[in-house]
Each structure stands twice: as C-alpha cells, then as structure tokens.
C-alpha atoms as a PDB file:
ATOM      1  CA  UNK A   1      -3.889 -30.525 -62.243  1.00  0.00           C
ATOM      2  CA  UNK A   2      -4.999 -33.124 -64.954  1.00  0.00           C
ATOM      3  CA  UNK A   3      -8.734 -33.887 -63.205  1.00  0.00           C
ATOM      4  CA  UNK A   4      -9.200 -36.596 -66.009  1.00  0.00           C
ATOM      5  CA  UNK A   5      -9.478 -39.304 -63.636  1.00  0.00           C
ATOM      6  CA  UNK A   6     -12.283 -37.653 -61.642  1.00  0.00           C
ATOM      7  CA  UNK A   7     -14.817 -37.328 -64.790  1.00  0.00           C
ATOM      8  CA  UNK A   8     -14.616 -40.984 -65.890  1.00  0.00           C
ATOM      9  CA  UNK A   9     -15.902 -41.938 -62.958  1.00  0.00           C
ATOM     10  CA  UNK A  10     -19.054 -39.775 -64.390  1.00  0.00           C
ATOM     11  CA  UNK A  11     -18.789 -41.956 -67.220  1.00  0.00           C
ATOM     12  CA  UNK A  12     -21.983 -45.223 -66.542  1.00  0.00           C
ATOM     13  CA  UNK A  13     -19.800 -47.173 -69.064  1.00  0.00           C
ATOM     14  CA  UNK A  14     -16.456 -46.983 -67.329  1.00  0.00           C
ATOM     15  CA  UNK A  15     -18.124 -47.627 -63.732  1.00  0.00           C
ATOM     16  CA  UNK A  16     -20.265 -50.532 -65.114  1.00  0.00           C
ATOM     17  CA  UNK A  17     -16.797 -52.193 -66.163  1.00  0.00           C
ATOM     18  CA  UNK A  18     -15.305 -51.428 -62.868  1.00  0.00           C
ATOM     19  CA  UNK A  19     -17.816 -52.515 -60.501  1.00  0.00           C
ATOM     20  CA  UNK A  20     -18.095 -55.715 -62.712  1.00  0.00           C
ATOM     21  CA  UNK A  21     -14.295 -56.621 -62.192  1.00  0.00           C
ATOM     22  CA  UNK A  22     -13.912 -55.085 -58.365  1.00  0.00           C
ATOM     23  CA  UNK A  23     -16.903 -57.072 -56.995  1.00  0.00           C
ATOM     24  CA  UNK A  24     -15.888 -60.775 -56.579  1.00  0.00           C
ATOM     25  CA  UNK A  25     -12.887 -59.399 -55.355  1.00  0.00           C
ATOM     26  CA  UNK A  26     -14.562 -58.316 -52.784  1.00  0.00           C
ATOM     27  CA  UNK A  27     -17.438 -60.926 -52.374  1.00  0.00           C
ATOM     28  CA  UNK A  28     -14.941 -63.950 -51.943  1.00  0.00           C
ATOM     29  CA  UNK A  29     -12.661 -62.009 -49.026  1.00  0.00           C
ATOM     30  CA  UNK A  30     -16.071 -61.467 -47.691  1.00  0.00           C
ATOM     31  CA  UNK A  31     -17.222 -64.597 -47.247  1.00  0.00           C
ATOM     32  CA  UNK A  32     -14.138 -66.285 -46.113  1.00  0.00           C
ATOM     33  CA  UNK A  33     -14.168 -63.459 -42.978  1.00  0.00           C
ATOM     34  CA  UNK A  34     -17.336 -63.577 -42.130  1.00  0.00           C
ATOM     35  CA  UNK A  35     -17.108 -67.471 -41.526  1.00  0.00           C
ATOM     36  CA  UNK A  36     -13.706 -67.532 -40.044  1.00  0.00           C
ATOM     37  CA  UNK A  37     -15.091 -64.543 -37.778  1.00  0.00           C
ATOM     38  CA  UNK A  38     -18.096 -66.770 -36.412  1.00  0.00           C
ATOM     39  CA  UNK A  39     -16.276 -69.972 -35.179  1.00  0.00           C
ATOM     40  CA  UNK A  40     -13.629 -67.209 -34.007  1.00  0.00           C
ATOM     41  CA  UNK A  41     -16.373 -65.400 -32.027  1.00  0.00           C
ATOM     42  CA  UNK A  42     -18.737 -68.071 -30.926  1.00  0.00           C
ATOM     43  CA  UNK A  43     -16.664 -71.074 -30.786  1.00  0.00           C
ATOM     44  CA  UNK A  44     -12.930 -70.276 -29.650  1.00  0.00           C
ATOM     45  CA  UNK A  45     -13.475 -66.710 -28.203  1.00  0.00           C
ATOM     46  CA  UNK A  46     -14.147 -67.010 -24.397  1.00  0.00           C
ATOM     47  CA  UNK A  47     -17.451 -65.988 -22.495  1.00  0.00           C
ATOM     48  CA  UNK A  48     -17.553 -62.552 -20.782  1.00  0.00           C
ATOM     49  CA  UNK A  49     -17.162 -62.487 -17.005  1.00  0.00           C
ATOM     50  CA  UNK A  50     -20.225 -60.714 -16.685  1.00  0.00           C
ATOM     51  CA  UNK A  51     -22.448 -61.851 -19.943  1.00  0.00           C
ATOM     52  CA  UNK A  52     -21.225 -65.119 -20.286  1.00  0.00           C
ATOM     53  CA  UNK A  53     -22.289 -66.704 -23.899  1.00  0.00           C
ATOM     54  CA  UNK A  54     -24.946 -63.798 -24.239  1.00  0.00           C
ATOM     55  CA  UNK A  55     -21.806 -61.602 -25.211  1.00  0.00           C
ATOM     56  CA  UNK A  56     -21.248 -63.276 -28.482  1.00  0.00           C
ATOM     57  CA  UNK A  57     -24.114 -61.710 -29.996  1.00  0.00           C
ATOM     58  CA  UNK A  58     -22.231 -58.571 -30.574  1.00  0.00           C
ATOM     59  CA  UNK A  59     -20.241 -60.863 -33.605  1.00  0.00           C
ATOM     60  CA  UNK A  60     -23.019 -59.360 -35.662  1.00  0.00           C
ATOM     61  CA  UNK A  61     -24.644 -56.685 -33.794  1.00  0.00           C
ATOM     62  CA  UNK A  62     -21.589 -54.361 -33.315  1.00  0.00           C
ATOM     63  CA  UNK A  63     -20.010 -54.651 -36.976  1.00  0.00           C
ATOM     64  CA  UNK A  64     -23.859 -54.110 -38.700  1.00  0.00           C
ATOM     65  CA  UNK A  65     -24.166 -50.881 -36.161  1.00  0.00           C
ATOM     66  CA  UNK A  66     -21.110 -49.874 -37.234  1.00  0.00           C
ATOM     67  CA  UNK A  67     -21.710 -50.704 -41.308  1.00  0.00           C
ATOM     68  CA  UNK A  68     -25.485 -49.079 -40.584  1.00  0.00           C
ATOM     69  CA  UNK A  69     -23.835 -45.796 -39.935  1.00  0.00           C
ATOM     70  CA  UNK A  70     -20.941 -46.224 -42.053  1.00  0.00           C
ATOM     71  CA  UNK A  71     -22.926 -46.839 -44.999  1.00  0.00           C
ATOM     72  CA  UNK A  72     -25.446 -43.886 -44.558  1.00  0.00           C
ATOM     73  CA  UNK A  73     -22.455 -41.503 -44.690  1.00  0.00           C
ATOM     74  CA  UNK A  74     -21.037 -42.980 -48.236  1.00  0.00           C
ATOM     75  CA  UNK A  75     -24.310 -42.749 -49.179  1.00  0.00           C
ATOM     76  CA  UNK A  76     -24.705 -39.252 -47.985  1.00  0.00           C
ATOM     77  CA  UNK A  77     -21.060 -38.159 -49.783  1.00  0.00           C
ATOM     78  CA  UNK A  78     -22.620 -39.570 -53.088  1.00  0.00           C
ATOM     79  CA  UNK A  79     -25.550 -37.835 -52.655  1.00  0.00           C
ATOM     80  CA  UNK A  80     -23.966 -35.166 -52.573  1.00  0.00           C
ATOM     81  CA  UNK A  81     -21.277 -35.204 -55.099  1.00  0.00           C
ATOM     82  CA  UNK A  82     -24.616 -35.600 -57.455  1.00  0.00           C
ATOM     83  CA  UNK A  83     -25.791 -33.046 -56.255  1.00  0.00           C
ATOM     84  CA  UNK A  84     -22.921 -30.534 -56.431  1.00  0.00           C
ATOM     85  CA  UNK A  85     -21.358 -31.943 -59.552  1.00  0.00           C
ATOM     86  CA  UNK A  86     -24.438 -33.055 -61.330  1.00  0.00           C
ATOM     87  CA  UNK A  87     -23.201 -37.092 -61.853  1.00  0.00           C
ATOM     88  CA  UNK A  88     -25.545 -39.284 -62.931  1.00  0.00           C
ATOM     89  CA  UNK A  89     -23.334 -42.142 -61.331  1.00  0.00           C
ATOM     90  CA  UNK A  90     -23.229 -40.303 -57.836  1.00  0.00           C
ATOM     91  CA  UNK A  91     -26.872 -40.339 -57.764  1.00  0.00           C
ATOM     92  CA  UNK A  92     -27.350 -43.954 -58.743  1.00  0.00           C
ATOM     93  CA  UNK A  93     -24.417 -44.996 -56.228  1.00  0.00           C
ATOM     94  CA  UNK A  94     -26.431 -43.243 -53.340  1.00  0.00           C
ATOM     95  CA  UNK A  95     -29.478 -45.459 -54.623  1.00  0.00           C
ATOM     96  CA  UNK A  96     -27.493 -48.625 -54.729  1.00  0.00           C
ATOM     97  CA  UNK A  97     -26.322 -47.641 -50.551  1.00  0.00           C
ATOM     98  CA  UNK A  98     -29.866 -47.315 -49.461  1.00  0.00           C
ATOM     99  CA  UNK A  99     -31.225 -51.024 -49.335  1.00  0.00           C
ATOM    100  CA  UNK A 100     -28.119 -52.840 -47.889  1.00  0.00           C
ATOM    101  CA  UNK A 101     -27.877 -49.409 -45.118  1.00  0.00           C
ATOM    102  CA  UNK A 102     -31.159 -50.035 -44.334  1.00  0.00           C
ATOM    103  CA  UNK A 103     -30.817 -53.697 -43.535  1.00  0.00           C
ATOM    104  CA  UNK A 104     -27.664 -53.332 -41.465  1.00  0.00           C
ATOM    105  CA  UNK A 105     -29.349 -51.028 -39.458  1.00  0.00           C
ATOM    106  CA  UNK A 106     -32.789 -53.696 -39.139  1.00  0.00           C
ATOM    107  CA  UNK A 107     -29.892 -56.330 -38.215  1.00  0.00           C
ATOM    108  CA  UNK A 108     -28.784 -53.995 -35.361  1.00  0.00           C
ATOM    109  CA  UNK A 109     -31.840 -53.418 -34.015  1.00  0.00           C
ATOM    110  CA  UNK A 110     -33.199 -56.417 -33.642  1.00  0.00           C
ATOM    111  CA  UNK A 111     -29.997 -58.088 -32.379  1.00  0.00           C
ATOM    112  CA  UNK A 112     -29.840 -55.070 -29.946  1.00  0.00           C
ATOM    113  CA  UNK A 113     -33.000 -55.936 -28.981  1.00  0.00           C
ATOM    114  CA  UNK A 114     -32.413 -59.766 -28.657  1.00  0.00           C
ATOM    115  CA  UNK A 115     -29.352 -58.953 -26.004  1.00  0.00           C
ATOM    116  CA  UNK A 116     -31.076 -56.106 -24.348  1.00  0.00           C
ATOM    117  CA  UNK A 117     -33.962 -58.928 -23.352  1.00  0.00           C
ATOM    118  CA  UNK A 118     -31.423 -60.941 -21.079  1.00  0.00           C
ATOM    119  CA  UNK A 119     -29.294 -57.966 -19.731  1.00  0.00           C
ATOM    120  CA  UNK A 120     -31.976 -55.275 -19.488  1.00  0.00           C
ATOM    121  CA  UNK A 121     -34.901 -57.211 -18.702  1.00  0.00           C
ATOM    122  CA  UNK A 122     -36.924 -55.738 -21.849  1.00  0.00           C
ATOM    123  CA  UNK A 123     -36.592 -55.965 -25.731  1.00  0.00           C
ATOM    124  CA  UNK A 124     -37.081 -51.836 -26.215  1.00  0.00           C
ATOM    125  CA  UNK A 125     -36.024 -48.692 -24.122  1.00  0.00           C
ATOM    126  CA  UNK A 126     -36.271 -45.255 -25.776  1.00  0.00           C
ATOM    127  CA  UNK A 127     -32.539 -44.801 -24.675  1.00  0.00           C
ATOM    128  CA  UNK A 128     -30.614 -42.489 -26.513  1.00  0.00           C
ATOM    129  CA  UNK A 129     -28.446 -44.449 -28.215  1.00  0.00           C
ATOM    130  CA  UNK A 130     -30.996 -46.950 -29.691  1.00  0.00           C
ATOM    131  CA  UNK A 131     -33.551 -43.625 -30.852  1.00  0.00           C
ATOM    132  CA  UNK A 132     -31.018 -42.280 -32.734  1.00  0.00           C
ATOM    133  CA  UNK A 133     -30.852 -45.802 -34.534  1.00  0.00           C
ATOM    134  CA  UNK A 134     -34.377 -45.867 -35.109  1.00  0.00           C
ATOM    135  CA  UNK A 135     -34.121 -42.916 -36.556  1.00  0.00           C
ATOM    136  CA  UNK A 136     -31.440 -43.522 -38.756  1.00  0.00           C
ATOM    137  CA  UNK A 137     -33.740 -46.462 -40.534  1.00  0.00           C
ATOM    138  CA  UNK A 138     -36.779 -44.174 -40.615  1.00  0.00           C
ATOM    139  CA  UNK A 139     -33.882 -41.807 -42.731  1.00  0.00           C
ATOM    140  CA  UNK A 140     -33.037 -44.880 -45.361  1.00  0.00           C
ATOM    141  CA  UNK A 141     -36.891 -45.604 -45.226  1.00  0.00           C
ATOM    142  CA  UNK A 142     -37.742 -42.232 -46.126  1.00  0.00           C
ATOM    143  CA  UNK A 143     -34.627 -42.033 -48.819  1.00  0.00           C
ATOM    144  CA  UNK A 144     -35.595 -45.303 -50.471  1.00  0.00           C
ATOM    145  CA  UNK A 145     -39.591 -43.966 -50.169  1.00  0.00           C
ATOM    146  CA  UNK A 146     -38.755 -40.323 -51.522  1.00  0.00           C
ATOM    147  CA  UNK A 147     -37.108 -42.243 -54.855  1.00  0.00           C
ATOM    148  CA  UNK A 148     -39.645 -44.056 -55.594  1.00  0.00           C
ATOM    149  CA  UNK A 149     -42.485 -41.856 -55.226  1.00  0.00           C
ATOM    150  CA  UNK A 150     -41.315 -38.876 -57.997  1.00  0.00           C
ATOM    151  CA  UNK A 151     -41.636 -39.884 -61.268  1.00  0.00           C
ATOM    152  CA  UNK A 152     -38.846 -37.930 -63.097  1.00  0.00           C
ATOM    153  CA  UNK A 153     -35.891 -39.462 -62.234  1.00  0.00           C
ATOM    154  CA  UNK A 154     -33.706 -35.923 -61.723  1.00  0.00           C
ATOM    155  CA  UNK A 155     -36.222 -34.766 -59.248  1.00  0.00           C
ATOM    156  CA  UNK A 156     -35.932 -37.845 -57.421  1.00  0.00           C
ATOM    157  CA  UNK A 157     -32.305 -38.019 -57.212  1.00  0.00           C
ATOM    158  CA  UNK A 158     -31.926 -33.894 -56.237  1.00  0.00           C
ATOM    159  CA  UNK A 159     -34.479 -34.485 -53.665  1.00  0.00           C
ATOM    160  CA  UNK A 160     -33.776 -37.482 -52.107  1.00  0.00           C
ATOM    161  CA  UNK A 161     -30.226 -35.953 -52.151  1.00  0.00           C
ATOM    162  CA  UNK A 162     -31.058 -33.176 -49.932  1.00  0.00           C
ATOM    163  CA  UNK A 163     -33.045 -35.582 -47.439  1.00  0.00           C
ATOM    164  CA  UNK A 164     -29.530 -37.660 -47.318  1.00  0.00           C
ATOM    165  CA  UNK A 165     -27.157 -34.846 -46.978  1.00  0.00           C
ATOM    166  CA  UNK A 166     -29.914 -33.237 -44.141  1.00  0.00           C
ATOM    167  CA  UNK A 167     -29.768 -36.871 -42.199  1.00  0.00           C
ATOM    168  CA  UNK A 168     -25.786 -36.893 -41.825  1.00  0.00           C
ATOM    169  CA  UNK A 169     -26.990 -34.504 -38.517  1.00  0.00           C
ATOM    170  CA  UNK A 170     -27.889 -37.830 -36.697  1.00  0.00           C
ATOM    171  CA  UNK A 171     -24.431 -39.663 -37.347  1.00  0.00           C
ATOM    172  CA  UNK A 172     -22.874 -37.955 -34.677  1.00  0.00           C
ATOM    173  CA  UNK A 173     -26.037 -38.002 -32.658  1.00  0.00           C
ATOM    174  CA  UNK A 174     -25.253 -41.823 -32.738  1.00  0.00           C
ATOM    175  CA  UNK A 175     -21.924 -41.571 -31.931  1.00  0.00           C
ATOM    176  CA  UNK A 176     -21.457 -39.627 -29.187  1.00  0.00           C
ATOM    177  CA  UNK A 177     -25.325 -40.260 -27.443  1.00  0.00           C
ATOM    178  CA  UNK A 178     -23.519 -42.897 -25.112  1.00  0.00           C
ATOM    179  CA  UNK A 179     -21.612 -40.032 -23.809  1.00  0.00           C
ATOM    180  CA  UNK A 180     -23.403 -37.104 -24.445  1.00  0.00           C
ATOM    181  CA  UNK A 181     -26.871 -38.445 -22.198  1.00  0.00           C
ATOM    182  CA  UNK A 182     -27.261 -40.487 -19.322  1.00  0.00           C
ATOM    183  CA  UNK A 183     -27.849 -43.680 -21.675  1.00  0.00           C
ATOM    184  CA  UNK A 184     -27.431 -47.390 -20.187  1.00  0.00           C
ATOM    185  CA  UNK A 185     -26.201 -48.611 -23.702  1.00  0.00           C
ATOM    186  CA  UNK A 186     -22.602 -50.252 -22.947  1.00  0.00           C
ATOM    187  CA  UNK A 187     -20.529 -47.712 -23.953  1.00  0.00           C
ATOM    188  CA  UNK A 188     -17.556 -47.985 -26.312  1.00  0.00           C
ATOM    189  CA  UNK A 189     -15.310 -51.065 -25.662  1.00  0.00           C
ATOM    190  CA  UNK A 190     -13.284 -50.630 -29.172  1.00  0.00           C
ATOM    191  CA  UNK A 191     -13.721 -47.101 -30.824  1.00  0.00           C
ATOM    192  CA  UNK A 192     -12.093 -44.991 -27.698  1.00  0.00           C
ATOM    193  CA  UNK A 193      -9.284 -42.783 -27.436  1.00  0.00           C
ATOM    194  CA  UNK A 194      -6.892 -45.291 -25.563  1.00  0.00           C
ATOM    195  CA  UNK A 195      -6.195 -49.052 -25.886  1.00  0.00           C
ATOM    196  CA  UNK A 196      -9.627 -51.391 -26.518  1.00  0.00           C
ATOM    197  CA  UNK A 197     -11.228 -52.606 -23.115  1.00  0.00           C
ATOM    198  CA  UNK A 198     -11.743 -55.929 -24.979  1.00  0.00           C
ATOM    199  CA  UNK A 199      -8.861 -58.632 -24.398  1.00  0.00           C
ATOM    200  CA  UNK A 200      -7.428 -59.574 -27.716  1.00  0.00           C
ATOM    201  CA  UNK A 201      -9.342 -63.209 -28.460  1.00  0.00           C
ATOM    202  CA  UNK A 202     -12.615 -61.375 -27.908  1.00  0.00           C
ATOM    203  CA  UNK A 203     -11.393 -58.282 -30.223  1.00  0.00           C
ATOM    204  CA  UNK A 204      -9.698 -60.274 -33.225  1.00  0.00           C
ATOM    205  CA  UNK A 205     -12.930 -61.884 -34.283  1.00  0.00           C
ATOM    206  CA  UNK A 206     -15.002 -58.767 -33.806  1.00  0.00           C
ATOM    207  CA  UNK A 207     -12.447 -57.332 -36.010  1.00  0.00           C
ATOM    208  CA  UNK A 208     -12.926 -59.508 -38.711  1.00  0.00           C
ATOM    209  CA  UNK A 209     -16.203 -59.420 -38.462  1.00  0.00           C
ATOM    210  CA  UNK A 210     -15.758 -55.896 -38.817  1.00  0.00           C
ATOM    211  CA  UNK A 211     -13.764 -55.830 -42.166  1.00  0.00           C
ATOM    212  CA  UNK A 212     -15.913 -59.022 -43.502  1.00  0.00           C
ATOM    213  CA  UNK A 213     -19.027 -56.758 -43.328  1.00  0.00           C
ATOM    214  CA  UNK A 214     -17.571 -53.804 -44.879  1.00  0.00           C
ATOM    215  CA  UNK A 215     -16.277 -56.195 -47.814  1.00  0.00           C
ATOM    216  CA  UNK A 216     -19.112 -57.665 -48.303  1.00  0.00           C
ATOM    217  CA  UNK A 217     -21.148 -53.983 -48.086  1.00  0.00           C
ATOM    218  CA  UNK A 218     -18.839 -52.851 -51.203  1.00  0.00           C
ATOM    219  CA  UNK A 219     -19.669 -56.482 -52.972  1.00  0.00           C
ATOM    220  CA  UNK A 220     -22.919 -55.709 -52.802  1.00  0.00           C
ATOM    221  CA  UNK A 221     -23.182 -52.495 -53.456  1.00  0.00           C
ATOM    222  CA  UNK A 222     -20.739 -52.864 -56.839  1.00  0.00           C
ATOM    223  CA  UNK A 223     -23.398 -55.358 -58.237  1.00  0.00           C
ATOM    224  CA  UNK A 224     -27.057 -53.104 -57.119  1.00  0.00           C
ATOM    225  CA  UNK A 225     -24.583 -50.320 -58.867  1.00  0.00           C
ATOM    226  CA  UNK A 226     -24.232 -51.994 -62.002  1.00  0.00           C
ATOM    227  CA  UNK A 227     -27.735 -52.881 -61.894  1.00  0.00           C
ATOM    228  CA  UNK A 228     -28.706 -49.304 -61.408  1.00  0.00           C
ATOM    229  CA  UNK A 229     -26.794 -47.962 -64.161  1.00  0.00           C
ATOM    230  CA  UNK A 230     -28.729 -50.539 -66.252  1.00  0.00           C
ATOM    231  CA  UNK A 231     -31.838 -49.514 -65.356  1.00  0.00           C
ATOM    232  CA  UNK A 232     -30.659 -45.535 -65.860  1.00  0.00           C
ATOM    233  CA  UNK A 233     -29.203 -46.138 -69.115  1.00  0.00           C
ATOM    234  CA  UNK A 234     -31.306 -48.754 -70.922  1.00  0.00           C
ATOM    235  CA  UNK A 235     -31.837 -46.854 -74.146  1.00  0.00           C
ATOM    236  CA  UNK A 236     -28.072 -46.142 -74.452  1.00  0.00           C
ATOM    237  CA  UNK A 237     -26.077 -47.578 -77.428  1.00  0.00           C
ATOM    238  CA  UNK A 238     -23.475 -48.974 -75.018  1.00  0.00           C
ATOM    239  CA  UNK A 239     -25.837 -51.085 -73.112  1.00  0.00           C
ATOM    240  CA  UNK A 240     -25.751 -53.590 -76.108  1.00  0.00           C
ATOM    241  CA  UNK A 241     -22.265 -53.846 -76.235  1.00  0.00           C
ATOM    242  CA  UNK A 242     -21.767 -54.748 -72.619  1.00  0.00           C
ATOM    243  CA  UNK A 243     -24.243 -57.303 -72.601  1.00  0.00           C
ATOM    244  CA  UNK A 244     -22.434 -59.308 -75.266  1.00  0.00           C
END
C-alpha cells in the first residue's frame, strides 16, 4: 500500500497550503447556518409545552456541548498521532483545538447555567452531567497551561499529549452520566437509539445549528493551524516563499 498520502500531511508546507484554501470554504457555509439556524430556532420554531420560549436557549447550548466534546476528541486523536508517529503537524493541530474546545465548552456552561436558573431554580448543581463538563474545561485549561509552561517545544507537545490522550476517559463520562447516575439534566432528546423526541421544526434548526458550529470549528481551527505552523517553522526557508 502506497502510504504517500499519509506523510505529506507531515509535511508544514503542504498543510499550510491546504488549510489556507479549505478554510473560507468552510467559514462562509458557517456563517450562512448559523444565522439561518437562529431566526429558525428563535423566531419560526414553536415554544415547548413545558419551557415555553426558555427552550430556545438550547440553539446554542446543545450544539457548543456537543462541539465542546467533539472537539476535545480530535484534539485528543492529534495528540496522539504526534505522539505515536512523531508529526510535527499533529502536535501543532492538537494546539490549534485547544482554545476554540475550551470556549465551546465556557459557552455551554454558562448557557447551561442561564436555563438551569428558570427550570431548576439555581444557576449551579454538582449534577453529574454538568461535573463532568467542568471537568472537561479544567482538561483544555490544563492542556493549553501545560504548553505554555515548558520551554522546549518537544517536551511540551509529548507532554501535553499524554495529558490529552489521559482526558479522553471523561468523554464517555459525559455521555452516558445522564444515564449512568440519578442526574436531573434533561436527558437525550436527539442522540438516542430510536427516532428524536423533538418534533421536526424544533429539530431542523438545532440541526443546523449543529453542522454551522462544526463548520465554523474546522474554519477556525484551519486558520490558528496555519498560524501555528508559522510560529513552529519561522526559521524555515519555505516560510519566505509562502508569504509572497
């Protein structure tokens, strides 16, 4: 098997030219979701039966929670294809995951916490489901912080590789707390076994929402990339040439 493909994506040059091309493609889908998503969900969709309007906030909190966890395990598989393979571009792909991860998850919580106020009665409970969400930012935290505090920048990326790859425990923790404890988090309305308890003009926007998020994620994440591989390669000869 020719494995040719697999090593240029080793190569900082050949990824710098991708990322540059794929992004917009994926920054322009983005945007054009995410705003047809919102007047879907908060202007056309209909209120809940129980939540009324209060519902609508899971337009964002629902897709980030989902991108928060999403994004930790990409970030986790680069991790550890740098770490197994030894590519440079693995490591800095990891690095470019952490920030926007990190924020998702911040968006989640505090949304979370904004509709837990009116249904719950109280911003926080140590429930389960939102724990294991805390948790996860203290992990990005703690990736970001373990970067940035060695010096020598192959340390850094084999130890805050082993951090990442240690983390991926709480994904499922995440998942499956709903059902695995007694939590009072709503539990799964969309990713379930049989049909979607959501009626289809609630589930259409959230949907979008869903797939503008995780555009916009890889938009993002293309242009930290390239600006990664800049700061990684610097000194190289090619650096000049694709600045021109």
């Amino acid at each position: 098997m020719n494995w040719t493909w697999f090593h240029k994506f080793g190569s900082p040059p050949h990824i710098y030219r991708i990322a540059g091309t794929l992004a917009p493609w994926f920054g322009w889908p983005a945007g054009l979701l995410i705003v047809a998503a919102l007047y879907a969900g908060l202007v056309l969709a209909p209120p809940d039966y129980q939540q009324g309007d209060g519902f609508r906030i899971i337009y964002v909190h629902a897709p980030s929670a989902w991108l928060s966890v999403m994004i930790y395990g990409v970030m986790a598989s680069a991790a550890a294809i740098g770490l197994i393979w030894r590519m440079k571009v693995a490591h800095a792909a990891a690095a470019s995951c952490a920030g926007i991860g990190a924020w998702f998850t911040v968006v989640s919580l505090i949304t979370g916490m904004l509709w837990g106020k009116p249904m719950w009665g109280t911003y926080w409970v140590w429930d389960p489901r939102l724990t294991a969400q805390l948790v996860l930012l203290f992990l990005y935290l703690g990736y970001m912080g373990l970067r940035s505090g060695i010096d020598d920048l192959a340390r850094s990326d084999r130890a805050s590789a082993v951090l990442a790859i240690v983390g991926v425990i709480n994904i499922p923790i995440i998942r499956y707390s709903v059902e695995w404890w007694n939590s009072i988090h709503q539990a799964p309305s969309v990713m379930k076994m049989d049909r979607p308890s959501m009626p289809m003009d609630m589930l259409a926007p959230l949907l979008m929402m869903l797939l503008g998020f995780t555009l916009y994620f890889a938009a993002v994440m293309l242009v930290r990339l390239r600006a990664e591989i800049l700061r990684r390669e610097r000194s190289a000869s090619w650096i000049k040439e694709a600045l021109q």
